[in-house]
C-alpha atoms as a PDB file:
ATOM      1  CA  UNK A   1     -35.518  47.250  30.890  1.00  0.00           C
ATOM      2  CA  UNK A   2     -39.058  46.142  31.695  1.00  0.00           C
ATOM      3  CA  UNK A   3     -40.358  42.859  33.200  1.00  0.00           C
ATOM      4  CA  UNK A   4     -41.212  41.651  29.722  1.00  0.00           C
ATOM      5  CA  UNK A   5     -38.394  42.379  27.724  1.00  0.00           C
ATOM      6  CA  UNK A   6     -36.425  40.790  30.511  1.00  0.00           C
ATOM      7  CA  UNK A   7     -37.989  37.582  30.762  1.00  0.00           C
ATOM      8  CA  UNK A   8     -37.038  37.388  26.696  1.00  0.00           C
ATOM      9  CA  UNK A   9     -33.400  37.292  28.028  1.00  0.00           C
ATOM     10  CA  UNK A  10     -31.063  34.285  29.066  1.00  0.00           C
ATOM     11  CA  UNK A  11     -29.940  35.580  32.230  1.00  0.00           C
ATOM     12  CA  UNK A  12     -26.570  34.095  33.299  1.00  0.00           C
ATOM     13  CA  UNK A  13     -26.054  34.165  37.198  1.00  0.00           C
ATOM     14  CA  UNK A  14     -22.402  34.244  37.997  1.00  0.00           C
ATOM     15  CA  UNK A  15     -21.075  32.585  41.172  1.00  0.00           C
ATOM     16  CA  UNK A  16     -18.842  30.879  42.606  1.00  0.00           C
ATOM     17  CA  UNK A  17     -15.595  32.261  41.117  1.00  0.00           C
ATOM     18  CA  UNK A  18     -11.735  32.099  41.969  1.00  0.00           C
ATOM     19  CA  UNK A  19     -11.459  34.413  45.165  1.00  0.00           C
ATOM     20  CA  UNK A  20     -11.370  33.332  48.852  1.00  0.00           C
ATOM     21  CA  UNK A  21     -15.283  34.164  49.353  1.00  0.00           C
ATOM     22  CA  UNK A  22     -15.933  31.183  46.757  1.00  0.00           C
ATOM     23  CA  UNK A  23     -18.009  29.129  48.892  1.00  0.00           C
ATOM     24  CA  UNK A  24     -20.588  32.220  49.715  1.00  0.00           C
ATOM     25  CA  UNK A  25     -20.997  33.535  46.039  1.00  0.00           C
ATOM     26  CA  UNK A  26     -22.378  29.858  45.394  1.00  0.00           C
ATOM     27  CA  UNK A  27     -24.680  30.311  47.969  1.00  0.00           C
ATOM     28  CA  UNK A  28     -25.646  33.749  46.684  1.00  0.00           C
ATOM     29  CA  UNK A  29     -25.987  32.292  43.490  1.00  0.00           C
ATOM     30  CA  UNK A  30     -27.758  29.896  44.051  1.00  0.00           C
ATOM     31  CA  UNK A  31     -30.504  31.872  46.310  1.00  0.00           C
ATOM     32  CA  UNK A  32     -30.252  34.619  42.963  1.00  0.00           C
ATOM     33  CA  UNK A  33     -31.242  31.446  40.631  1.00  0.00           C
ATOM     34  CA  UNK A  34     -34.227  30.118  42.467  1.00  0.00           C
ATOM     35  CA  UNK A  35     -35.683  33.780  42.805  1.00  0.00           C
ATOM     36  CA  UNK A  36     -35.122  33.945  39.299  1.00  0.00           C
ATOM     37  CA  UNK A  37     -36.652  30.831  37.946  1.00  0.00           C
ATOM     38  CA  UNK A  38     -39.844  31.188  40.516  1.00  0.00           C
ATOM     39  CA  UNK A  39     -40.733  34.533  38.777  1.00  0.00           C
ATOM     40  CA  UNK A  40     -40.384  32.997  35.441  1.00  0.00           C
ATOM     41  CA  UNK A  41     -37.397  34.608  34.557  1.00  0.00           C
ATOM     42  CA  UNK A  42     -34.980  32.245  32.412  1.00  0.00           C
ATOM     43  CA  UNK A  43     -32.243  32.041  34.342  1.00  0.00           C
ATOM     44  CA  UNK A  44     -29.046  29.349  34.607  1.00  0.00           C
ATOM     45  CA  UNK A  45     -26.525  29.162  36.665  1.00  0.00           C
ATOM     46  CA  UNK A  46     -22.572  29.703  35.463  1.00  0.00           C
ATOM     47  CA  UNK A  47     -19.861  28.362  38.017  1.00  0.00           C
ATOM     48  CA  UNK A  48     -17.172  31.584  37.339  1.00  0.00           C
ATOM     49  CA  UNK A  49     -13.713  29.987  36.075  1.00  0.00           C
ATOM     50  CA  UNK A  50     -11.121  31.428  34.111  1.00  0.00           C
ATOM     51  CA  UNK A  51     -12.719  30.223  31.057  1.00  0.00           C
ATOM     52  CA  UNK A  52     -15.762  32.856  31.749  1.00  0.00           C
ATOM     53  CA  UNK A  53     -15.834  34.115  27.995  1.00  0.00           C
ATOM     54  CA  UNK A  54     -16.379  30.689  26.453  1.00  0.00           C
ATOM     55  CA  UNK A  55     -18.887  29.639  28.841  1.00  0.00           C
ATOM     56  CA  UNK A  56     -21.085  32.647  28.712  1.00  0.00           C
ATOM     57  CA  UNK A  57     -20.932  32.525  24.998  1.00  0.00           C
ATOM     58  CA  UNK A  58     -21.737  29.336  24.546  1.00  0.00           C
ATOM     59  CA  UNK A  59     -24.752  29.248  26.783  1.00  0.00           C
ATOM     60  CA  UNK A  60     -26.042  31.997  24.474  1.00  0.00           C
ATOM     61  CA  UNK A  61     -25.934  34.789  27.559  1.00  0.00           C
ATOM     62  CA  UNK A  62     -27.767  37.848  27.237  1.00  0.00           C
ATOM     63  CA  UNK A  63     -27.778  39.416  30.720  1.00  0.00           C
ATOM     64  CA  UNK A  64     -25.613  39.128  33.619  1.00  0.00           C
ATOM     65  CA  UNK A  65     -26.611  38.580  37.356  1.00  0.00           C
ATOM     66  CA  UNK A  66     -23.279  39.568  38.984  1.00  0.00           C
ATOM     67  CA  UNK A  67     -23.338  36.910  42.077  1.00  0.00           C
ATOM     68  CA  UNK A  68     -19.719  36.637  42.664  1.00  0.00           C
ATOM     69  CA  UNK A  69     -18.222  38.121  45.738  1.00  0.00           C
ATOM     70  CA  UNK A  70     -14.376  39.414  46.165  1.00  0.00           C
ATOM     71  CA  UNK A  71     -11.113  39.283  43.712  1.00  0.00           C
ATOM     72  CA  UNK A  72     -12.247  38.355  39.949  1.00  0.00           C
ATOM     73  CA  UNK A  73     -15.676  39.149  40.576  1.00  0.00           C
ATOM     74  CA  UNK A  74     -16.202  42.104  42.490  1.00  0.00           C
ATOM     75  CA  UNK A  75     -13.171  43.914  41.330  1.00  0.00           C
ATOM     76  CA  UNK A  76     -13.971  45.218  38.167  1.00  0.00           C
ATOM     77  CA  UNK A  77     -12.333  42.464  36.703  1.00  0.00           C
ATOM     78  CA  UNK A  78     -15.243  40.366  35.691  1.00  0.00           C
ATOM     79  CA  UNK A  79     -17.235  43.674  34.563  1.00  0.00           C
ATOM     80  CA  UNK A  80     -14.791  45.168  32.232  1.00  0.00           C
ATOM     81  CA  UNK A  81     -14.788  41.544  30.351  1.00  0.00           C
ATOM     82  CA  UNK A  82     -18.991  41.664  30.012  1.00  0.00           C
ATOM     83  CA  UNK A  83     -18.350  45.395  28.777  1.00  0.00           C
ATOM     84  CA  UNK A  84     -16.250  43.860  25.614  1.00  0.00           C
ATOM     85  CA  UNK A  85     -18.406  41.459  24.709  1.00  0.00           C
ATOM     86  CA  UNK A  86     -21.759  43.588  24.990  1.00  0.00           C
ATOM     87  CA  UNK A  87     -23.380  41.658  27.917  1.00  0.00           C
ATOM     88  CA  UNK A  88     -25.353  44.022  30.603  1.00  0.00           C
ATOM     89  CA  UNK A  89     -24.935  43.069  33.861  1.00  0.00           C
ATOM     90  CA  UNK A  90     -25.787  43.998  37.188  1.00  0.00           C
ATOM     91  CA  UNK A  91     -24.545  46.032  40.198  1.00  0.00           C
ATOM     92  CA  UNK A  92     -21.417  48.820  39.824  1.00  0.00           C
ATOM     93  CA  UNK A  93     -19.326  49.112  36.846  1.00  0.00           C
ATOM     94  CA  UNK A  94     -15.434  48.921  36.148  1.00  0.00           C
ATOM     95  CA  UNK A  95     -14.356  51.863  37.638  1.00  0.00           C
ATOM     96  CA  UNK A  96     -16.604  51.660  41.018  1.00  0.00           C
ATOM     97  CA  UNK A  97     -16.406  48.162  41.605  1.00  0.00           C
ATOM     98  CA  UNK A  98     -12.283  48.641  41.262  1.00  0.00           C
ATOM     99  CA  UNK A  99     -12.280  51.451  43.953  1.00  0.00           C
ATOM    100  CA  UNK A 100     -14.576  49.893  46.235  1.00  0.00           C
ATOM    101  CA  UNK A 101     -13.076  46.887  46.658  1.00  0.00           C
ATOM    102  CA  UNK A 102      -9.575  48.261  47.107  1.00  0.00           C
ATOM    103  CA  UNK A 103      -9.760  49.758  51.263  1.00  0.00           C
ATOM    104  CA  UNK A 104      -6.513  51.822  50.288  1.00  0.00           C
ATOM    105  CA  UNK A 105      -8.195  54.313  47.253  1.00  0.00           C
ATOM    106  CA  UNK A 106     -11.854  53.775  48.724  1.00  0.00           C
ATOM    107  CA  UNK A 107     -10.305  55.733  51.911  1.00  0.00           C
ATOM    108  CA  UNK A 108      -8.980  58.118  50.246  1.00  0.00           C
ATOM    109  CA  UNK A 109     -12.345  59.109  47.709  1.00  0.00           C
ATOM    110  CA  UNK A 110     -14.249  58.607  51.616  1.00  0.00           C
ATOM    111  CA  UNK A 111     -12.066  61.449  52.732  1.00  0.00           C
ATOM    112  CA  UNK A 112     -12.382  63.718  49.785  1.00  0.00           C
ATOM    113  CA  UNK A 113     -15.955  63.116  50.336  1.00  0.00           C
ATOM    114  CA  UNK A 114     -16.076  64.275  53.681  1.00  0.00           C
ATOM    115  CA  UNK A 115     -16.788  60.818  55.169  1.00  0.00           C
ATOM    116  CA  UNK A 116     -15.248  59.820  58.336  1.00  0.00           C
ATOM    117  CA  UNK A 117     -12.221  57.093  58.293  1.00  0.00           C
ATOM    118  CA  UNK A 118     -10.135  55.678  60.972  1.00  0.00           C
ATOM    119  CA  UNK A 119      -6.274  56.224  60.996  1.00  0.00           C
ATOM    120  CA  UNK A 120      -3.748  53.803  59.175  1.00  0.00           C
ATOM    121  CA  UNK A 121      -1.266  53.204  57.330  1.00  0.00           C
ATOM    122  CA  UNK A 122      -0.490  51.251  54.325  1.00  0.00           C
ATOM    123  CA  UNK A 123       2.152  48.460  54.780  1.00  0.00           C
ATOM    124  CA  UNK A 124       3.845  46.563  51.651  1.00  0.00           C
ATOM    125  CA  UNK A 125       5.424  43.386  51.926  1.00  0.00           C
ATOM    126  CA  UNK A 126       9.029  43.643  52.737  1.00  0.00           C
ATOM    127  CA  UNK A 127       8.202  46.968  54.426  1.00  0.00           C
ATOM    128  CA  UNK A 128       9.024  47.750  57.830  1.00  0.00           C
ATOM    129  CA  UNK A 129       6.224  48.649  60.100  1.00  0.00           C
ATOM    130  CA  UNK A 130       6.633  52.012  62.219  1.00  0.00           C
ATOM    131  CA  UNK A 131       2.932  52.598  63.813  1.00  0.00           C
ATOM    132  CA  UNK A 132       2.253  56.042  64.146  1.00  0.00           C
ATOM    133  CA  UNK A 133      -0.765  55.216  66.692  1.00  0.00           C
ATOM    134  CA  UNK A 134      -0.663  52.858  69.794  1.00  0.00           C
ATOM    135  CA  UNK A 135      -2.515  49.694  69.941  1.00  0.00           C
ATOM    136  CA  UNK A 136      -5.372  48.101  69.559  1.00  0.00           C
ATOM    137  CA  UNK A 137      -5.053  47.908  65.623  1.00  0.00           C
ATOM    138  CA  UNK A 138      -7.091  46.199  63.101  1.00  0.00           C
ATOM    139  CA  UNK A 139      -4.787  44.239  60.432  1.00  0.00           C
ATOM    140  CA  UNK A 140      -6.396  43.636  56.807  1.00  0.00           C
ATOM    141  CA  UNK A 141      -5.544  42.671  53.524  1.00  0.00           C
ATOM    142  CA  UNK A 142      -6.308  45.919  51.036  1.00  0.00           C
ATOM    143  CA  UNK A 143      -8.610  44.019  48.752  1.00  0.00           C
ATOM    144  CA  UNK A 144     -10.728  40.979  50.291  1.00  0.00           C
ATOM    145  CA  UNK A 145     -14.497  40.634  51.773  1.00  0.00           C
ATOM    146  CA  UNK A 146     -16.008  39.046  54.462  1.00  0.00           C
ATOM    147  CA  UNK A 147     -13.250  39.914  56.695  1.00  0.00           C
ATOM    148  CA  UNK A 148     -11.135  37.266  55.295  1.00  0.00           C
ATOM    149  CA  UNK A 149      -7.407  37.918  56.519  1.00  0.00           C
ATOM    150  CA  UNK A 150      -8.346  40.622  59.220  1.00  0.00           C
ATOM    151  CA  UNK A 151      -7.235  40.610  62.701  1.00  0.00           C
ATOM    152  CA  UNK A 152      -7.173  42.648  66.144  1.00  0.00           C
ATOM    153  CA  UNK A 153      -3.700  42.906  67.171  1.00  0.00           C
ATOM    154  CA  UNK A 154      -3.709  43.767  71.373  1.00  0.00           C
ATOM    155  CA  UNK A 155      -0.452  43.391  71.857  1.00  0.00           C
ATOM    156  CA  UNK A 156       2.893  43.688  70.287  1.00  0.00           C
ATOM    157  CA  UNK A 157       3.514  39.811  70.378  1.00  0.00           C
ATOM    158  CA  UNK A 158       0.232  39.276  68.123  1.00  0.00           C
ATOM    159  CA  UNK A 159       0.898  41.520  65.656  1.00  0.00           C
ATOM    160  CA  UNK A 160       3.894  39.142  63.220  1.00  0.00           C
ATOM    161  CA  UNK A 161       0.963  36.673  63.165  1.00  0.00           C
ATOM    162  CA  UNK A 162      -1.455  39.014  62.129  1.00  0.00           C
ATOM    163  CA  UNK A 163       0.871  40.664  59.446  1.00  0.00           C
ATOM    164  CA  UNK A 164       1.928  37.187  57.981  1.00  0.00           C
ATOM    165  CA  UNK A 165      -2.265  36.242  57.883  1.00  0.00           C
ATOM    166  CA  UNK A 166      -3.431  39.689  56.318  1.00  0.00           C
ATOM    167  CA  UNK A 167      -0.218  39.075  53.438  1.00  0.00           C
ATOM    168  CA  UNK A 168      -1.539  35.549  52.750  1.00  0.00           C
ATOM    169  CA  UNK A 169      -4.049  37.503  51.308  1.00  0.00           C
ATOM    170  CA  UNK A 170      -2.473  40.515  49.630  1.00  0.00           C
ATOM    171  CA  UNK A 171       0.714  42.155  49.201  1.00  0.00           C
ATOM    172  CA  UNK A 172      -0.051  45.509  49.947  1.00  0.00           C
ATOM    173  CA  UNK A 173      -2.189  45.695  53.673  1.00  0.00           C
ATOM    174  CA  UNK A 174      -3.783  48.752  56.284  1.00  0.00           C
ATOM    175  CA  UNK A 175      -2.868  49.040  59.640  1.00  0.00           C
ATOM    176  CA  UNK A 176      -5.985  51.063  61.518  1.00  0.00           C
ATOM    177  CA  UNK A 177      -6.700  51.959  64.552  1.00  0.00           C
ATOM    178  CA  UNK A 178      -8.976  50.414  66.512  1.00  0.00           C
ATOM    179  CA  UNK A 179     -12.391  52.458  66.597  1.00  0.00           C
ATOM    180  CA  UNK A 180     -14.676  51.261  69.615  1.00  0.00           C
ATOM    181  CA  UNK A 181     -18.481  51.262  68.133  1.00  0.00           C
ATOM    182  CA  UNK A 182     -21.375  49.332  67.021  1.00  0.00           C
ATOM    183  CA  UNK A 183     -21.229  47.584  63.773  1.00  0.00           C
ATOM    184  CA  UNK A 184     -23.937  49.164  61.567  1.00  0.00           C
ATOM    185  CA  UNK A 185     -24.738  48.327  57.819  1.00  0.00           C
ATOM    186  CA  UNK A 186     -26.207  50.542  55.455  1.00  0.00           C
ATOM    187  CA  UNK A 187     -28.340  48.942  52.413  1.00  0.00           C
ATOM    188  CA  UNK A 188     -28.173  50.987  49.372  1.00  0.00           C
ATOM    189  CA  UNK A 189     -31.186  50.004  46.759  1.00  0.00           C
ATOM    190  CA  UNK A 190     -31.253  52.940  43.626  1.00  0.00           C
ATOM    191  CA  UNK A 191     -29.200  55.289  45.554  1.00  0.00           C
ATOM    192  CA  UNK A 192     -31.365  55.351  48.470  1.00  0.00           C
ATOM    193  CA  UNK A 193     -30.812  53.746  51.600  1.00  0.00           C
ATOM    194  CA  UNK A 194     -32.912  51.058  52.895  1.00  0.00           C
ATOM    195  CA  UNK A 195     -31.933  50.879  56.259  1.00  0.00           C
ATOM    196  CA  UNK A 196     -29.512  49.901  58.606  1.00  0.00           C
ATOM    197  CA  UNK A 197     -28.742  47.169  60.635  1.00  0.00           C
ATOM    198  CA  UNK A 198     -26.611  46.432  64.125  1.00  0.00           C
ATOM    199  CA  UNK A 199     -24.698  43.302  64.042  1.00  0.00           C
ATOM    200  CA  UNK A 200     -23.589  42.034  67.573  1.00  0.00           C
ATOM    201  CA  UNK A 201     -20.750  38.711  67.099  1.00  0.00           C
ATOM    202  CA  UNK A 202     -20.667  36.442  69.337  1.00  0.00           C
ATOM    203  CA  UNK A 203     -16.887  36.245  68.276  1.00  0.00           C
ATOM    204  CA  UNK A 204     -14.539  39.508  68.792  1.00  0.00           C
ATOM    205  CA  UNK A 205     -15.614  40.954  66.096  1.00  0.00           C
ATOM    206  CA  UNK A 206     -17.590  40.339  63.091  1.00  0.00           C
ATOM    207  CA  UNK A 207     -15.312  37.874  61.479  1.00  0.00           C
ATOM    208  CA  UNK A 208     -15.791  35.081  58.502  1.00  0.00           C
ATOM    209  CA  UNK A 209     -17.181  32.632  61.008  1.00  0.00           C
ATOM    210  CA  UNK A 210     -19.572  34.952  62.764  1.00  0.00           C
ATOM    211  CA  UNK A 211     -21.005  36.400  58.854  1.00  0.00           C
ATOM    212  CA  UNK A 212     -21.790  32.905  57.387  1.00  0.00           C
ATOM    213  CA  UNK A 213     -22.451  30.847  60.887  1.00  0.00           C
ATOM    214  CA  UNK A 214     -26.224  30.513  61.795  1.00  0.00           C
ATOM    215  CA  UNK A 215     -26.132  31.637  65.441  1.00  0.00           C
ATOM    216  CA  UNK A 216     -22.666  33.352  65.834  1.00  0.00           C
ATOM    217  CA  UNK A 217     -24.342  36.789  65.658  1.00  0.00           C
ATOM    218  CA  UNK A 218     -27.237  38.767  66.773  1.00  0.00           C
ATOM    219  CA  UNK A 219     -28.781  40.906  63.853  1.00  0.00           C
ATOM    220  CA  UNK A 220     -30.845  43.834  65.276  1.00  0.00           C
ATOM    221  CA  UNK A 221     -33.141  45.987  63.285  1.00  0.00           C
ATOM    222  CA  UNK A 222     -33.443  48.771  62.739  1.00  0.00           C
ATOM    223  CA  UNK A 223     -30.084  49.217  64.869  1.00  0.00           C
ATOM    224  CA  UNK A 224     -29.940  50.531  68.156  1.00  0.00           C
ATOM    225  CA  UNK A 225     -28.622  54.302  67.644  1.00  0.00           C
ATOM    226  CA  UNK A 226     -30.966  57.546  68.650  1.00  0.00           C
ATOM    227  CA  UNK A 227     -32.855  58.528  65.858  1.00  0.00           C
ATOM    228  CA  UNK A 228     -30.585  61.996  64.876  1.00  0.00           C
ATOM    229  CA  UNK A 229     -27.242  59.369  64.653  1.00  0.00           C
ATOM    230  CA  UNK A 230     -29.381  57.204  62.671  1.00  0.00           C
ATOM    231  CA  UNK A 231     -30.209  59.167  59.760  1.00  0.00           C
ATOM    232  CA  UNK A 232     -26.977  60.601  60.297  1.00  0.00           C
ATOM    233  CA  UNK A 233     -25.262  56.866  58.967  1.00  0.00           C
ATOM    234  CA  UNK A 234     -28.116  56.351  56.602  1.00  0.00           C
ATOM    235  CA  UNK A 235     -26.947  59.210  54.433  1.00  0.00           C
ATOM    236  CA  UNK A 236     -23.482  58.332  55.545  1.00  0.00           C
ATOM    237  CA  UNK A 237     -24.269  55.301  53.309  1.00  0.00           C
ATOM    238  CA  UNK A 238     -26.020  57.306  50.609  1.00  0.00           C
ATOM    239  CA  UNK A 239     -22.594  59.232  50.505  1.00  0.00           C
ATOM    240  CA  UNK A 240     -20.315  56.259  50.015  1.00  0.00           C
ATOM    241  CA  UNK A 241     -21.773  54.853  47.122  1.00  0.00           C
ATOM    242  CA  UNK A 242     -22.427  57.910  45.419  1.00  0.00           C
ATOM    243  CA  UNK A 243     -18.797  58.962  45.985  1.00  0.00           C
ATOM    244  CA  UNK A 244     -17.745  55.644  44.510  1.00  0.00           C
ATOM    245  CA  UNK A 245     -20.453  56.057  41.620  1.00  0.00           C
ATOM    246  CA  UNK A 246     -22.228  52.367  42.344  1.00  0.00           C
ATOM    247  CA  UNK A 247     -24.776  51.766  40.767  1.00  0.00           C
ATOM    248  CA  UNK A 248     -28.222  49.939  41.838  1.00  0.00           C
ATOM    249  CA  UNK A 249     -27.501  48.613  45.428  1.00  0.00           C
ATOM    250  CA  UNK A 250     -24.733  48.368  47.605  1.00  0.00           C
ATOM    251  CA  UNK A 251     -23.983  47.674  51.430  1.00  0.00           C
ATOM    252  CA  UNK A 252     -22.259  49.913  53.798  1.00  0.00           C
ATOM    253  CA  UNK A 253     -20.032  49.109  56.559  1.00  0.00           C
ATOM    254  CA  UNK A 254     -19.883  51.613  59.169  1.00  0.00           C
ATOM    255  CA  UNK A 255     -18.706  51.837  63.321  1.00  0.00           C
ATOM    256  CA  UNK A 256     -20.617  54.177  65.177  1.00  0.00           C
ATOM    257  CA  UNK A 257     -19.387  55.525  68.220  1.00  0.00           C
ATOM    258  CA  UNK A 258     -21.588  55.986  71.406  1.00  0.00           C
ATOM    259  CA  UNK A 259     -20.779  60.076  70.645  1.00  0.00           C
ATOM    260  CA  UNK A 260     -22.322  59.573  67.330  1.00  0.00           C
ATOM    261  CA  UNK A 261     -19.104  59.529  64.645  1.00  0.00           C
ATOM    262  CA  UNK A 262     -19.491  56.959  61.933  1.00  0.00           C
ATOM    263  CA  UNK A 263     -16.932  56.115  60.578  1.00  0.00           C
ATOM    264  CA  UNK A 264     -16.708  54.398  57.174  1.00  0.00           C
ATOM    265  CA  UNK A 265     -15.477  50.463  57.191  1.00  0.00           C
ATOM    266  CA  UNK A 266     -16.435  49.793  53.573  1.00  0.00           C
ATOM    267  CA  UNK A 267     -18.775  49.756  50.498  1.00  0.00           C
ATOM    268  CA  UNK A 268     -19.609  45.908  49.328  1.00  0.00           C
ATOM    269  CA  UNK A 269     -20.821  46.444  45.428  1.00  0.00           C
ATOM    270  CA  UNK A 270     -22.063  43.076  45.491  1.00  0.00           C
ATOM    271  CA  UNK A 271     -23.408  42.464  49.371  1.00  0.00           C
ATOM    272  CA  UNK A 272     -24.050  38.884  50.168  1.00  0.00           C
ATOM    273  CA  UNK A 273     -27.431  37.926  49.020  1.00  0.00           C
ATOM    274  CA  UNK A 274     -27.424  33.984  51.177  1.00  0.00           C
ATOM    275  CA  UNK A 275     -29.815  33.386  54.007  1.00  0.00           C
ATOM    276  CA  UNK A 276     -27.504  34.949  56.421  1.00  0.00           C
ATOM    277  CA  UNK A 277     -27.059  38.066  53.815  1.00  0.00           C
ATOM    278  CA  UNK A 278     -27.343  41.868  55.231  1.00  0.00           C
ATOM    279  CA  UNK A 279     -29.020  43.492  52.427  1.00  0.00           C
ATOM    280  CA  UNK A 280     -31.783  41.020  52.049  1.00  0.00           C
ATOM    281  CA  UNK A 281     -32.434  41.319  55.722  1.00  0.00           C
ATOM    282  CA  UNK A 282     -32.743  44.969  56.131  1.00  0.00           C
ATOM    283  CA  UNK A 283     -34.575  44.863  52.475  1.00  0.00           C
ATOM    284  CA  UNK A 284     -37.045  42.812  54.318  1.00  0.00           C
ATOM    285  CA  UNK A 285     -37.508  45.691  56.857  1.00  0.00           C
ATOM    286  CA  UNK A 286     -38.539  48.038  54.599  1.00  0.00           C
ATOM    287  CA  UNK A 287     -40.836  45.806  53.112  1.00  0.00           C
ATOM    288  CA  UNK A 288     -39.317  44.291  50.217  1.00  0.00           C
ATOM    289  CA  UNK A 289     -39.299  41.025  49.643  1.00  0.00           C
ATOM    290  CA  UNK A 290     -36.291  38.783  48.639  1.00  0.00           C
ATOM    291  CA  UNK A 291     -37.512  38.039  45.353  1.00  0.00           C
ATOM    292  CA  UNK A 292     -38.429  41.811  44.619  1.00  0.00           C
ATOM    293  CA  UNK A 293     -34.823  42.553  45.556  1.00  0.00           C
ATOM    294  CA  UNK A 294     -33.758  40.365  43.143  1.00  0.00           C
ATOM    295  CA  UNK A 295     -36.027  41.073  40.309  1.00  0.00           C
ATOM    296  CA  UNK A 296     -35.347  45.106  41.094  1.00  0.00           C
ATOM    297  CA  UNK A 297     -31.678  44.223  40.563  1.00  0.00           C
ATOM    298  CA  UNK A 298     -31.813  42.195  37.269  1.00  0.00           C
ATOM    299  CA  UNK A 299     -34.125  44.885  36.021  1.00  0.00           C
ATOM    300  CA  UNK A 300     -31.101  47.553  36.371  1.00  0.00           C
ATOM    301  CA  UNK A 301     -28.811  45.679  34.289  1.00  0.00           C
ATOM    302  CA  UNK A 302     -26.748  47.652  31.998  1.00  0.00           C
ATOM    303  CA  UNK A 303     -23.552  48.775  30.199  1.00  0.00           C
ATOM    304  CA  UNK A 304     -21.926  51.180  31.753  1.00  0.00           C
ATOM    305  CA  UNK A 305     -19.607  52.415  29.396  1.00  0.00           C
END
């Protein structure tokens, strides 16, 4: 769609929603909006609830700027619902945003792909759990963002905590092994990647606190790797999202190794677009402006089915 049919459209941005990553999607939101609006764009702002239909029907929605961030927004969930009623939207459709957002079936399509993955196993509530690997191990929920529910289990007497935290989340959890590396993101704009960033916590790891904290991590770009391993997790991210079939933009999540393995974390369909955001930042390196970003996104709206 060009600039000037667009800016014919009521543009609904989505945020906030019902997941634990509520508080961020209003911030993404709301950083969406005011892009919007400041290129002219008419754009409004639509707090996600479970009454989603009525609301974006009654404000007369045309387009869809996909702000929300975890369950019921970044699941498919939310997409399959603008698909019946004929809205465009942004960002992945049903089927990618369902896989991406779900570690256990992501892993596997990263595998099939030729990607590299760290060892776990899937644990179900009720389950007993018989680690085939020795400690450290990394303890997550299967289908939440911004590391909500994770934890490093050490030792044997941490890990019934960290079970009972990642179930809060999720009945069905992984169990990985620990993979010693570098945290490295991958942007994703049209398929190609942007760039990729090293992200050194001040925490243990990159956790909820150290993502949306001012201060409680050092963002270095482009990241620190030599230049073969770079372009080796660049198309490493290139790989992910086409494997999952996103669409537009994306954000990988990768741990590189000092030998040079990367091995896949994730694939965020809808990256965090606050002032603290990843994909905005290493946008910015390559030269693209937050506002382009934004206007290159809305742009790509579409049905997918």
């Amino acid at each position: 769609m060009t600039v000037e049919d667009m800016k014919h459209k009521k543009i609904g941005v989505l945020m906030g929603g019902l997941s634990a990553e509520r508080e961020v999607s209003l911030s993404s939101g709301q950083a969406v909006l005011r892009a919007l609006n400041s290129l002219g764009y008419r754009a409004v702002g639509i707090d996600v609830g479970r009454d989603l239909a009525g609301r974006v029907a009654a404000e007369g929605i045309e387009i869809a700027f996909i702000a929300l961030h975890g369950r019921f927004g970044e699941d498919g969930s939310v997409q399959g619902l603008l698909e019946l009623m004929g809205i465009p939207y942004t960002g992945s459709g049903v089927l990618a945003s369902a896989l991406a957002i779900n570690k256990i079936f992501s892993k596997t399509v990263f595998s099939a792909a030729g990607l590299s993955v760290a060892p776990y196993q899937v644990l179900r509530r009720g389950e007993p759990l018989n680690l085939s690997f020795p400690l450290p191990v990394v303890v997550k929920p299967s289908q939440e963002g911004s590391s909500v529910g994770v934890s490093i289990v050490k030792e044997l007497s941490q890990m019934a905590a960290a079970l009972e935290e990642a179930f809060k989340y999720d009945s069905e959890i992984l169990v990985e092994t620990f993979i010693a590396g570098r945290e490295v993101q991958v942007g994703i704009l049209d398929g190609r990647a942007l760039g990729a960033i090293e992200i050194v916590p001040k925490r243990e790891f990159y956790d909820f606190e150290a993502k949306y904290t001012a201060g409680m991590a050092e963002h270095i770009l482009p990241a620190r790797l030599p230049e073969a391993t770079y372009e080796k997790v660049l198309r490493a991210g290139e790989k992910a999202h086409a494997c999952l079939a996103c669409d537009c933009y994306s954000r990988g999540d990768f741990l590189v190794t000092e030998s040079g393995d990367c091995y896949i974390l994730e694939v965020n369909t809808l990256p965090g677009m606050t002032d603290l955001s990843l994909l905005p930042e290493i946008a910015g390196g390559a030269g693209i402006s937050f506002q382009y970003l934004v206007e290159k996104i809305v742009l790509s709206a579409s049905l997918k089915i």
